[in-house]
Protein backbone atom coordinates (compact mmCIF):
# COMPACT_ATOMS: atom_id res chain seq x y z
CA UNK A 1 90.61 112.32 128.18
CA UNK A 2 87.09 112.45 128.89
CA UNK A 3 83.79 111.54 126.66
CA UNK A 4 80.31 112.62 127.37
CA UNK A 5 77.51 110.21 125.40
CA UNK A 6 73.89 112.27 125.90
CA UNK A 7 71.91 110.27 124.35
CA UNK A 8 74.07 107.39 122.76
CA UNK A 9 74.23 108.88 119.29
CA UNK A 10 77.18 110.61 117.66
CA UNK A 11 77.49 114.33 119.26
CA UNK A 12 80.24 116.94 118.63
CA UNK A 13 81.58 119.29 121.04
CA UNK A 14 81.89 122.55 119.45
CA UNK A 15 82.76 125.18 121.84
CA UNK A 16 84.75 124.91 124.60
CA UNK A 17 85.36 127.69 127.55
CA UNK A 18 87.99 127.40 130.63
CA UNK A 19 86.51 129.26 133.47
CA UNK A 20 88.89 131.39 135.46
CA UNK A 21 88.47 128.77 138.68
CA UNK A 22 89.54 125.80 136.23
CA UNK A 23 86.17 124.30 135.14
CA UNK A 24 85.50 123.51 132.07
CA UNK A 25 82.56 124.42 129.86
CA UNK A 26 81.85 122.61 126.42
CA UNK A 27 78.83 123.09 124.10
CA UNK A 28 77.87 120.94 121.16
CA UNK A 29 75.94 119.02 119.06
CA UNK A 30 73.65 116.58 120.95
CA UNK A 31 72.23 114.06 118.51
CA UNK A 32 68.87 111.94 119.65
CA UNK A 33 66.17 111.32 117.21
CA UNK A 34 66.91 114.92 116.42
CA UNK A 35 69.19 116.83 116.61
CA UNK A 36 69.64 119.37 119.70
CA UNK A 37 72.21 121.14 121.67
CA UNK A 38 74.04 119.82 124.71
CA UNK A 39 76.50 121.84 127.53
CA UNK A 40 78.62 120.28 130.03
CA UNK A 41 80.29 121.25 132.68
CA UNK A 42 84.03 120.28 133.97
CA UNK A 43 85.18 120.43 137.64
CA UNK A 44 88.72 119.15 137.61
């Protein structure tokens, strides 16, 4: 299990993409004062 906090709020992963070379990719909600859009990436 792993958790990514941006900005301390409440975000949401939404979409999530395995990479051919095992990474992982996962885009989401990002929640500061406003709302935005956070991506992440994975090396195992």
């Amino acid at each position: 299990m792993l958790s990514i906090d941006f900005f301390g709020f409440a975000d949401a992963g939404e979409n999530v993409l395995l990479l051919p070379d095992g990474r992982i990719v996962v885009g989401g909600l990002a929640r500061n004062s406003v709302d935005g859009y956070g991506v992440a990436r994975i090396n195992p």
